[in-house]
C-alpha atoms as a PDB file:
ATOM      1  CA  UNK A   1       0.000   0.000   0.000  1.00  0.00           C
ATOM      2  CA  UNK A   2       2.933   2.314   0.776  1.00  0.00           C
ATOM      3  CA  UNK A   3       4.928   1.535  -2.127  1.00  0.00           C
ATOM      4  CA  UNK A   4       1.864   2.456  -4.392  1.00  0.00           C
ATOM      5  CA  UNK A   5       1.742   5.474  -2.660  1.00  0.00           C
ATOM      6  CA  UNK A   6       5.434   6.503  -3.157  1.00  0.00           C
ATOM      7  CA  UNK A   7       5.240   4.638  -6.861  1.00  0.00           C
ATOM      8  CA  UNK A   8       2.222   7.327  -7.816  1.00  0.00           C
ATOM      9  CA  UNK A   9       4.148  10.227  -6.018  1.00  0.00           C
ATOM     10  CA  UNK A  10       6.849   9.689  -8.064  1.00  0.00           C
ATOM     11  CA  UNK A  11       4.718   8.990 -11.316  1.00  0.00           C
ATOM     12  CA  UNK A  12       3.273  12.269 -11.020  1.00  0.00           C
ATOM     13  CA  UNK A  13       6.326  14.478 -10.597  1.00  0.00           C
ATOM     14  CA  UNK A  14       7.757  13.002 -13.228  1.00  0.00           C
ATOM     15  CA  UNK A  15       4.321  13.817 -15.118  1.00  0.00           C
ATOM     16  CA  UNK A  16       4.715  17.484 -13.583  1.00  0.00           C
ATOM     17  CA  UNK A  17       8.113  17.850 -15.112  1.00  0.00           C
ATOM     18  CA  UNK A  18       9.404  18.172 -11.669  1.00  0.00           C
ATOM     19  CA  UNK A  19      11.594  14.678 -11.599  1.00  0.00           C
ATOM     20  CA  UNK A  20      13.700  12.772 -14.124  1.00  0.00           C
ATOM     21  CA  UNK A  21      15.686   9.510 -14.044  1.00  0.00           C
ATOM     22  CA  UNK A  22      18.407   8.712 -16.320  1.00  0.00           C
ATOM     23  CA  UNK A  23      22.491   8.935 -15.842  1.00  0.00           C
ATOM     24  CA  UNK A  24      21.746  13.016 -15.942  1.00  0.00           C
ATOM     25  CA  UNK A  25      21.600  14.433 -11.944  1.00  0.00           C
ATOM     26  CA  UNK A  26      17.869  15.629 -11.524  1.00  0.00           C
ATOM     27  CA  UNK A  27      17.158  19.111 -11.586  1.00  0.00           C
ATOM     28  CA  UNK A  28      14.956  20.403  -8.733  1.00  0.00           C
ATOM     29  CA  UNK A  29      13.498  24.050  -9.477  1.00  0.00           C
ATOM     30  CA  UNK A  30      15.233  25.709  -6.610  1.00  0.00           C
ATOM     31  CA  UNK A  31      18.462  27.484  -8.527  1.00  0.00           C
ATOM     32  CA  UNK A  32      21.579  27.346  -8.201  1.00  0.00           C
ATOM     33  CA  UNK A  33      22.336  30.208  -5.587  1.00  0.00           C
ATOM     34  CA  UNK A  34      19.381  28.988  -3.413  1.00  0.00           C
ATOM     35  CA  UNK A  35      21.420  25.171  -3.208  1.00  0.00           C
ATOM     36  CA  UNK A  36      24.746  26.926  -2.442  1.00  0.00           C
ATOM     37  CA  UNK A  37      23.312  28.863   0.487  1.00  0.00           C
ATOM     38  CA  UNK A  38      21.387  26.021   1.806  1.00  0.00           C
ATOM     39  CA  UNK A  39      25.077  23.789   1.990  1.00  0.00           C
ATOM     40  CA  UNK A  40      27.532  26.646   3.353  1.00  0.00           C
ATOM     41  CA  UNK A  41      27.846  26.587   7.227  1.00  0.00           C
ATOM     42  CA  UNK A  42      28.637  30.203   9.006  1.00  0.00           C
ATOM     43  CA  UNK A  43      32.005  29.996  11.059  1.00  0.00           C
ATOM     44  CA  UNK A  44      31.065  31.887  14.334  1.00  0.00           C
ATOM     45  CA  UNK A  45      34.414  31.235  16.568  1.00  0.00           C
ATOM     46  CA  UNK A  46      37.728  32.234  16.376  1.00  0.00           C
ATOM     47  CA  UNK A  47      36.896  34.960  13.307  1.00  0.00           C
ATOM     48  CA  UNK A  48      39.187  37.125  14.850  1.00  0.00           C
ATOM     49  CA  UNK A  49      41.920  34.647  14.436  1.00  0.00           C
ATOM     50  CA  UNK A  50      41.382  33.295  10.353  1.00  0.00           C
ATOM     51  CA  UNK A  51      43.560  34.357   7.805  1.00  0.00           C
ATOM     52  CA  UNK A  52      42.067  36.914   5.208  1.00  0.00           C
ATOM     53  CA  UNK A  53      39.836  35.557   3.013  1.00  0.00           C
ATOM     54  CA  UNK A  54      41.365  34.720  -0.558  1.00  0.00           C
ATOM     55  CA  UNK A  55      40.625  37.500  -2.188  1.00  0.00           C
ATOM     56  CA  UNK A  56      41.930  40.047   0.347  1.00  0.00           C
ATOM     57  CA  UNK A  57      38.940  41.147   2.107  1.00  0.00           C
ATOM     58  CA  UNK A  58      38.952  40.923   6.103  1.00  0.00           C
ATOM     59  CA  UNK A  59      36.178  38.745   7.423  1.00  0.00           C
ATOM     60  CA  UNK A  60      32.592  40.203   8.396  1.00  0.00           C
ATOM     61  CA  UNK A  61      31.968  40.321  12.302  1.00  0.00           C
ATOM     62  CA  UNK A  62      29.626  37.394  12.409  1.00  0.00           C
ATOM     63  CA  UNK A  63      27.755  39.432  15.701  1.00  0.00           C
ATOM     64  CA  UNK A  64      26.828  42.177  12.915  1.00  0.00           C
ATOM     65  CA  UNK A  65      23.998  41.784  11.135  1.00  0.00           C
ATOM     66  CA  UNK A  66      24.992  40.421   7.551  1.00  0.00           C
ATOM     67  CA  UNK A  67      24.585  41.822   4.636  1.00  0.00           C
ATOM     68  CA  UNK A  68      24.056  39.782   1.230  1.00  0.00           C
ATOM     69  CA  UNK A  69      27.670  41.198  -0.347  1.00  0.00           C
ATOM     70  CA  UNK A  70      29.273  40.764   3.301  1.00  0.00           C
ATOM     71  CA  UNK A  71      32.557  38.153   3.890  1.00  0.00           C
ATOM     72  CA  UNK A  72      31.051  36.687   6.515  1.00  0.00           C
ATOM     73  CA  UNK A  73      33.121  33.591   6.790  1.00  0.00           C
ATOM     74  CA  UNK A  74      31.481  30.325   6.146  1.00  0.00           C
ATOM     75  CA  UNK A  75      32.689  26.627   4.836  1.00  0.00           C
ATOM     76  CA  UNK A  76      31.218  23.760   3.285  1.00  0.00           C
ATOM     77  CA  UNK A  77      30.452  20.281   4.639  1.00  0.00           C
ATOM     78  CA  UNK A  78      33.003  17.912   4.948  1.00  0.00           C
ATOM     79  CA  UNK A  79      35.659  20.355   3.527  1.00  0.00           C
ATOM     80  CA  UNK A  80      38.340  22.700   6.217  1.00  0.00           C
ATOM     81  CA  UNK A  81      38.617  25.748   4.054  1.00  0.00           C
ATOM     82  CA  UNK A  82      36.964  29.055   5.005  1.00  0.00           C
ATOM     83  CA  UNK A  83      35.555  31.439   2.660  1.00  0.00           C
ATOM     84  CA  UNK A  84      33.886  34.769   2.542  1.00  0.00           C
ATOM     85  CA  UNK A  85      30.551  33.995   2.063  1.00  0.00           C
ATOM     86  CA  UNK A  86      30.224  36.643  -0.798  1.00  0.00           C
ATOM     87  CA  UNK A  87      33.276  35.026  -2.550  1.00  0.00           C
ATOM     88  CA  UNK A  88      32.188  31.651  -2.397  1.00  0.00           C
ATOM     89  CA  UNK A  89      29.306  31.879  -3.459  1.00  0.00           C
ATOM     90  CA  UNK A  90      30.062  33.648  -6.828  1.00  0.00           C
ATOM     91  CA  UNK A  91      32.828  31.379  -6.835  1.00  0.00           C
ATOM     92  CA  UNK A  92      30.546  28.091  -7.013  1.00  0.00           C
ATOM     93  CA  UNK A  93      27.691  29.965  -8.882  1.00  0.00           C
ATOM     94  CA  UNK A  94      30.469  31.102 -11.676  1.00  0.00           C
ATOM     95  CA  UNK A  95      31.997  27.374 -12.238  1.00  0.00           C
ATOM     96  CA  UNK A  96      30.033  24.622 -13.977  1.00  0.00           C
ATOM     97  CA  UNK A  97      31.015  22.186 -12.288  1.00  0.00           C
ATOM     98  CA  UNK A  98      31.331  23.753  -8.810  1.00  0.00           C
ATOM     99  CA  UNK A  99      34.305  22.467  -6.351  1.00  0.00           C
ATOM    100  CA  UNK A 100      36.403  24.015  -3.528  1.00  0.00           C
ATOM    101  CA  UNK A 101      38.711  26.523  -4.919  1.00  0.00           C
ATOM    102  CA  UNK A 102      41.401  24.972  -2.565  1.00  0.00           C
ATOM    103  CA  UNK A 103      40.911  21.232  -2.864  1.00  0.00           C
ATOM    104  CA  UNK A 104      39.114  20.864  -5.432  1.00  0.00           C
ATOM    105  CA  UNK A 105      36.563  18.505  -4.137  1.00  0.00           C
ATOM    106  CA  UNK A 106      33.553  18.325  -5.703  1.00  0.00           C
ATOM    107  CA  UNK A 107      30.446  20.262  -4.514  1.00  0.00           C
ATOM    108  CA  UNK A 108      27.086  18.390  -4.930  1.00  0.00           C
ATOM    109  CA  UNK A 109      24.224  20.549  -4.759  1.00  0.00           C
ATOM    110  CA  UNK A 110      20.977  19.490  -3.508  1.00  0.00           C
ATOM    111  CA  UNK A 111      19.526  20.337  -6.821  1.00  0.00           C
ATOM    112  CA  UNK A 112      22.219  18.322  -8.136  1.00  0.00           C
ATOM    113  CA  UNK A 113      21.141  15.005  -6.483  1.00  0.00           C
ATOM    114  CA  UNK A 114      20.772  12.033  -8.653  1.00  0.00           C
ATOM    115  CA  UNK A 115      18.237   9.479  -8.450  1.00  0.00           C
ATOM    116  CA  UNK A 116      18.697   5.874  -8.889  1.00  0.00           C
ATOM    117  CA  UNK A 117      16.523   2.552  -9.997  1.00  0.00           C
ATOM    118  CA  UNK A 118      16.836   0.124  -7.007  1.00  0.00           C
ATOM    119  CA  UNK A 119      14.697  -3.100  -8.753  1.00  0.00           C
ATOM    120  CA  UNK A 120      12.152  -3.677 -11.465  1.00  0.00           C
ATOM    121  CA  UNK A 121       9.667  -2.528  -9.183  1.00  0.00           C
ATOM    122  CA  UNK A 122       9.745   0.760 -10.145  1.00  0.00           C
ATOM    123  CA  UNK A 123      11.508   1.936  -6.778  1.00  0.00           C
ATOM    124  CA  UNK A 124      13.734   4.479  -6.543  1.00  0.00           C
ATOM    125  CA  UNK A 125      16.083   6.189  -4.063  1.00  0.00           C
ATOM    126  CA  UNK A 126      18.136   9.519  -3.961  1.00  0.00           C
ATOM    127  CA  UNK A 127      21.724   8.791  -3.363  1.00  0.00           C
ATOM    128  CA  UNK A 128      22.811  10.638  -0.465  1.00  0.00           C
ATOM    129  CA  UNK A 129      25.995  12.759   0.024  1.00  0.00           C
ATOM    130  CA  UNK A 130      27.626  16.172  -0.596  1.00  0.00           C
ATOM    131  CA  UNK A 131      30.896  15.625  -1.567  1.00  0.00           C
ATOM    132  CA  UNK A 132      32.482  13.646  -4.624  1.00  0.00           C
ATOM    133  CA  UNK A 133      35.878  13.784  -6.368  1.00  0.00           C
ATOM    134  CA  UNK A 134      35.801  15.541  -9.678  1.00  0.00           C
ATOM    135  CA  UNK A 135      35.871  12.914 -12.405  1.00  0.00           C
END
């Protein structure tokens, strides 16, 4: 009974245009600068201390209220660097493939998600993580 449920779920956003399966990562109608703020993660401690950010600019005091050009310094899951959050973000936004300017590990958006067939049964699941290496 549940599996019909999720089975007709899915039928129908495919039907909406909304979900597609193939080797091509599904596309969820959020954009591209929504999914990059949803996966940075603001750095509140030891501000004072970091290094400038890359591109020169001090740090913004994360007590201050933030503004939407501001360096407030921020980092991504699973990955040590710290980045203005202005910088970063035009950073990933700008490359098509979007990775860590210092590492170069791959940055999976949530729009970026693929989805996978797990049996004949029509059943699918969305592979879960973050992080890849570039290919």
């Amino acid at each position: 009974m549940r599996e019909d449920y999720y089975n007709n779920h899915i039928t129908s956003l495919q039907q909406q245009g909304l979900l597609s399966f193939g080797t091509e990562p599904v596309s969820m109608p959020t954009g591209k600068e929504h999914a990059i703020g949803q996966i940075l993660v603001p750095v509140t401690s030891g501000v004072d201390e970091l290094e400038l950010c890359f591109c020169g600019a001090p740090y913004a005091d994360p007590t201050s209220k933030i503004e939407k050009d501001s360096h407030e310094a921020v980092k991504m899951p699973e990955c040590p660097h710290i980045f203005g959050k202005y910088c970063i973000v035009q950073w990933l936004n700008e490359n098509r493939i979007p990775t860590c300017p210092m590492c170069r590990k791959r940055v999976i958006l949530v729009m970026d998600v693929p989805v996978e067939r797990m049996d004949d049964r029509g059943l699918y699941r969305v592979i879960d993580y973050h992080y890849s290496q570039p290919d």
